[in-house]
Protein backbone atom coordinates (compact mmCIF):
# COMPACT_ATOMS: atom_id res chain seq x y z
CA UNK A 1 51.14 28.60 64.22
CA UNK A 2 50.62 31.99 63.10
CA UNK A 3 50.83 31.44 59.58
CA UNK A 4 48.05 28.72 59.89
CA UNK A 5 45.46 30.64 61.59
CA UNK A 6 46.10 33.88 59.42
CA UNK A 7 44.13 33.05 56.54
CA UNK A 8 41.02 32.14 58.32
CA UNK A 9 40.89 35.17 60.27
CA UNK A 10 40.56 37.32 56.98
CA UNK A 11 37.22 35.78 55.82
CA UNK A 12 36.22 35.94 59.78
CA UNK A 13 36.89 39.46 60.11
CA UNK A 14 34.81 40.20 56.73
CA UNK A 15 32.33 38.48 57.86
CA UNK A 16 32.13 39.84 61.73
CA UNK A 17 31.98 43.06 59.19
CA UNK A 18 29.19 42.29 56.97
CA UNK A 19 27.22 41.07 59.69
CA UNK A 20 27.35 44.33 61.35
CA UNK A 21 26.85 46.28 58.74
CA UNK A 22 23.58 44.33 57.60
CA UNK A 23 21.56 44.62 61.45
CA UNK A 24 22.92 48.18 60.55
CA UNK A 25 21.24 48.23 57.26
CA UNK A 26 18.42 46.98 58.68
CA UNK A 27 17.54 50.20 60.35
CA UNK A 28 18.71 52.82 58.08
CA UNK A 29 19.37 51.29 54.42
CA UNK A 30 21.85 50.55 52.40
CA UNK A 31 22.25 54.27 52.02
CA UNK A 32 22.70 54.81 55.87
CA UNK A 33 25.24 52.44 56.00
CA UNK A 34 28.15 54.79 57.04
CA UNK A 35 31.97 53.59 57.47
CA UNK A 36 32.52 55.07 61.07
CA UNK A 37 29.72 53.76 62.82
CA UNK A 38 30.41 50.05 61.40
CA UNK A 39 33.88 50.49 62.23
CA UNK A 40 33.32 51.72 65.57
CA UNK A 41 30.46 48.87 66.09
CA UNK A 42 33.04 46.22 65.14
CA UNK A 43 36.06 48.07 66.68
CA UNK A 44 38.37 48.41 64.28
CA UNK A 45 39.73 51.39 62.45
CA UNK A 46 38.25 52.74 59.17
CA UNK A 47 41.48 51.42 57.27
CA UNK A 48 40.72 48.33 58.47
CA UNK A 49 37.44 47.58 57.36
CA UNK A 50 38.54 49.61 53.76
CA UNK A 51 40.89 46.34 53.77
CA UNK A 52 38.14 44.18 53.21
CA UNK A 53 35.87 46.20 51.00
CA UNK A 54 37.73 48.54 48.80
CA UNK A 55 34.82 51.25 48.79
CA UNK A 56 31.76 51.56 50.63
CA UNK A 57 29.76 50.78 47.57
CA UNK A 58 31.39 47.21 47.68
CA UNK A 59 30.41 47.43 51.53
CA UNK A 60 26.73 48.08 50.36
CA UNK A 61 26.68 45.24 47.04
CA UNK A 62 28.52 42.70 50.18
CA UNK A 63 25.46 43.67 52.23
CA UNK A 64 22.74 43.21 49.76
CA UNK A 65 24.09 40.16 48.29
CA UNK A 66 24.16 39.14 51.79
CA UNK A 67 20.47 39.45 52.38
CA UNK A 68 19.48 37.71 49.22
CA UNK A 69 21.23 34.79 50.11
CA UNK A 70 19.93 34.90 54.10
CA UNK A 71 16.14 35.60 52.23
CA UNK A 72 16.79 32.68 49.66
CA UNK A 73 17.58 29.97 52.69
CA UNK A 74 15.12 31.42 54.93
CA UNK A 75 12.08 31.29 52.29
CA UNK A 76 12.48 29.61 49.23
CA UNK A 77 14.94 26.62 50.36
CA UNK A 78 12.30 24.91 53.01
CA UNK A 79 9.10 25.45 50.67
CA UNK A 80 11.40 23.18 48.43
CA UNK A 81 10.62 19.84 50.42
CA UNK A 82 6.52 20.45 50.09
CA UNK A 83 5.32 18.77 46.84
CA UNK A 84 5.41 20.63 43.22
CA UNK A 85 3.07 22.80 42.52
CA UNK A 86 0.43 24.93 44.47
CA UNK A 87 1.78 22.75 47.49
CA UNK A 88 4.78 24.37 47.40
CA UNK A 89 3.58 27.89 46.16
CA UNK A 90 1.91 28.06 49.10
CA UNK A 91 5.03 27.34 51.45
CA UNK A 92 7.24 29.98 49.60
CA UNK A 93 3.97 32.73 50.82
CA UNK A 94 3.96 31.06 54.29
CA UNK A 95 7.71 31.33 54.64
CA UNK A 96 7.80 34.51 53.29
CA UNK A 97 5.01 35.65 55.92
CA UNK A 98 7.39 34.68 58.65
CA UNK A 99 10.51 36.08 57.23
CA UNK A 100 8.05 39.26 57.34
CA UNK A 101 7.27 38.69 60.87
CA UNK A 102 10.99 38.58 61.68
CA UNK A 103 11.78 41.54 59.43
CA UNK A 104 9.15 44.23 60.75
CA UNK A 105 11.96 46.57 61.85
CA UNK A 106 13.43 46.34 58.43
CA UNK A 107 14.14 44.32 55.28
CA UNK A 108 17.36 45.36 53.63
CA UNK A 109 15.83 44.08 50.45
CA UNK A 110 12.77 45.65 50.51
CA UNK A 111 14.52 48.72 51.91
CA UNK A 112 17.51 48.83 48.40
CA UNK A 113 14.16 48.26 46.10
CA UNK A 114 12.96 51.79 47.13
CA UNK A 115 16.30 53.28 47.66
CA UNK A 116 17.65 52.56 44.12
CA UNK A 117 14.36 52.20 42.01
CA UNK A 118 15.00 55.61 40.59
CA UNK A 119 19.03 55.82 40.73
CA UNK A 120 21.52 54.26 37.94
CA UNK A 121 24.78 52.26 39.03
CA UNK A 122 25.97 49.11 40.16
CA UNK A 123 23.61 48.78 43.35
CA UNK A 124 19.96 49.39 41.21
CA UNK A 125 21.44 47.13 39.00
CA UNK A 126 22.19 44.18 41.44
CA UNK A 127 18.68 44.96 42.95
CA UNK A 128 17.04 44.87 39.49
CA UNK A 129 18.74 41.90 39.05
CA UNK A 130 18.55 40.07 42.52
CA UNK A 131 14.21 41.29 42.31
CA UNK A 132 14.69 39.83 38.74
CA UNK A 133 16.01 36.59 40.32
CA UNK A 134 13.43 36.10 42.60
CA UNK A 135 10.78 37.17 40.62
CA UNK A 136 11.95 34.21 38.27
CA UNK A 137 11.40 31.64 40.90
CA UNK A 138 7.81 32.04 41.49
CA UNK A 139 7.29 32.31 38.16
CA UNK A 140 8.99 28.35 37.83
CA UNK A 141 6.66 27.53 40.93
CA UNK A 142 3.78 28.81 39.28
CA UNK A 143 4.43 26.81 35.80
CA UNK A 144 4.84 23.80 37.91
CA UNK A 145 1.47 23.99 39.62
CA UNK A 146 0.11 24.41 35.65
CA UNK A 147 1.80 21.90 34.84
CA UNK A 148 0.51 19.91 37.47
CA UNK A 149 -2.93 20.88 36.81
CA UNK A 150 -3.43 22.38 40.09
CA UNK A 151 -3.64 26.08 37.98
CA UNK A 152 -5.48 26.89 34.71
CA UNK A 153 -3.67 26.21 31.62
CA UNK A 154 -3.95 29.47 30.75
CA UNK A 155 -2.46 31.36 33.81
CA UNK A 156 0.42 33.73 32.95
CA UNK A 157 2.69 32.74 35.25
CA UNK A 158 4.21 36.71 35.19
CA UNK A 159 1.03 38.17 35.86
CA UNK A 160 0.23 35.67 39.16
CA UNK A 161 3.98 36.18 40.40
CA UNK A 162 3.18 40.05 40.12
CA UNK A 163 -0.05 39.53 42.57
CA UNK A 164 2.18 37.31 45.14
CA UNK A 165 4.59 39.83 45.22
CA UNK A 166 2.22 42.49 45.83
CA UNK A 167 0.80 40.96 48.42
CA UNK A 168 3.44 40.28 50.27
CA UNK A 169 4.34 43.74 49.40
CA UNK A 170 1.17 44.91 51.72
CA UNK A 171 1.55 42.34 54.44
CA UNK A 172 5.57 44.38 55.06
CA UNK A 173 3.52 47.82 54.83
CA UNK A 174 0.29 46.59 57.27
CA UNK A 175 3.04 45.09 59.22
CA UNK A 176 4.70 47.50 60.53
CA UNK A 177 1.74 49.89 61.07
CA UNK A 178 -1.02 47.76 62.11
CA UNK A 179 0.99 44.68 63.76
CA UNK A 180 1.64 41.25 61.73
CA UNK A 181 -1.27 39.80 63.45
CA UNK A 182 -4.04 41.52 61.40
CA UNK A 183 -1.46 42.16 58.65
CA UNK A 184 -1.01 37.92 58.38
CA UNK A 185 -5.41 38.04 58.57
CA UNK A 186 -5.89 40.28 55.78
CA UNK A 187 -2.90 38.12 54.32
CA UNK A 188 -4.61 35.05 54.05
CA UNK A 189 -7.74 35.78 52.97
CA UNK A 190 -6.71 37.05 50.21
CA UNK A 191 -4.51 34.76 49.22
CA UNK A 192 -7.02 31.83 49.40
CA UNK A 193 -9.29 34.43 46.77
CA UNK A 194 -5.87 35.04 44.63
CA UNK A 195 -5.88 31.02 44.08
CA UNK A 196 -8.82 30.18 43.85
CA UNK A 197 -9.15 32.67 41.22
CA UNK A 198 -6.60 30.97 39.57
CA UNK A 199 -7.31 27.05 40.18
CA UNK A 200 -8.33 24.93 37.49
């Protein structure tokens, strides 16, 4: 009996871990992610969470790569069952808006962007490349609602993914300091001036 419940328990355990340590990176960043608080939180011994991430860098790439994939299924997978094009652009912002709702205390993502803009390593490059990533997937929504005709032919889908992203950028900021309500206000509107802007 032991010997069959053994190896389930290790990808448990690391995952009892990483859970932990991402509410925890929530609040203080990647960067304040330190070994003896998560091992106290989860009550084990430093050794033992060392077992499951050989370094607390690995710890910190676990974590982000974590809250891309939690970010992914929470905004881009449900816009994926509204129609191609703007249709769907619009329910990536919209779930996006509530992901920033539920995020106000802190989005590790957001959160790694300014803590390893400036830095060189393996965690700015996993952000550069996870921002990259998702940067890349509004710029396919975008040529989809060209192609679609729902956006001029001559929209640069790089240059429209750049205003979405600073958008959203301000709703996290307004957020936190003015409340989501008039943060999600100030949202919209211009939103419905970014696309129409852009609309065929």
């Amino acid at each position: 009996m032991t010997t069959a419940t053994t190896p389930a328990k290790g990808p448990a355990t690391r995952e009892l871990i990483l859970e932990h340590a991402y509410e925890l990176a929530r609040v203080g960043g990647l960067e304040g992610l330190s070994i003896g608080t998560l091992a106290a939180d989860v009550g084990m011994s430093k050794s033992g969470v060392f077992a499951h991430f050989g370094s607390r860098e690995d710890l910190q790439l676990a974590v982000l790569d974590a809250a891309a994939r939690r970010f992914m299924a929470r905004v881009l997978v449900p816009a994926l069952s509204a129609p191609r094009g703007l249709p769907r652009l619009r329910a990536i912002v919209a779930q996006w808006s509530e992901w920033g709702c539920e995020h106000q205390s802190g989005c590790v993502l957001l959160t790694a962007a300014g803590e390893y803009d400036g830095r060189e390593g393996p965690l700015h490059d996993a952000v550069v490349a996870q921002q990259a990533g998702w940067r890349g997937e509004l710029e396919k929504g975008i040529g989809q609602a060209i192609a679609e005709g729902h956006l001029r032919a001559d929209t640069d889908p790089a240059q429209l993914a750049f205003e979405i992203y600073a958008l959203m950028l301000g709703l996290h900021h307004d957020a936190g300091l003015f409340g989501f309500a008039q943060a999600s206000q100030r949202l919209s509107a211009a939103f419905e001036r970014l696309w129409r802007s852009w609309q065929a």
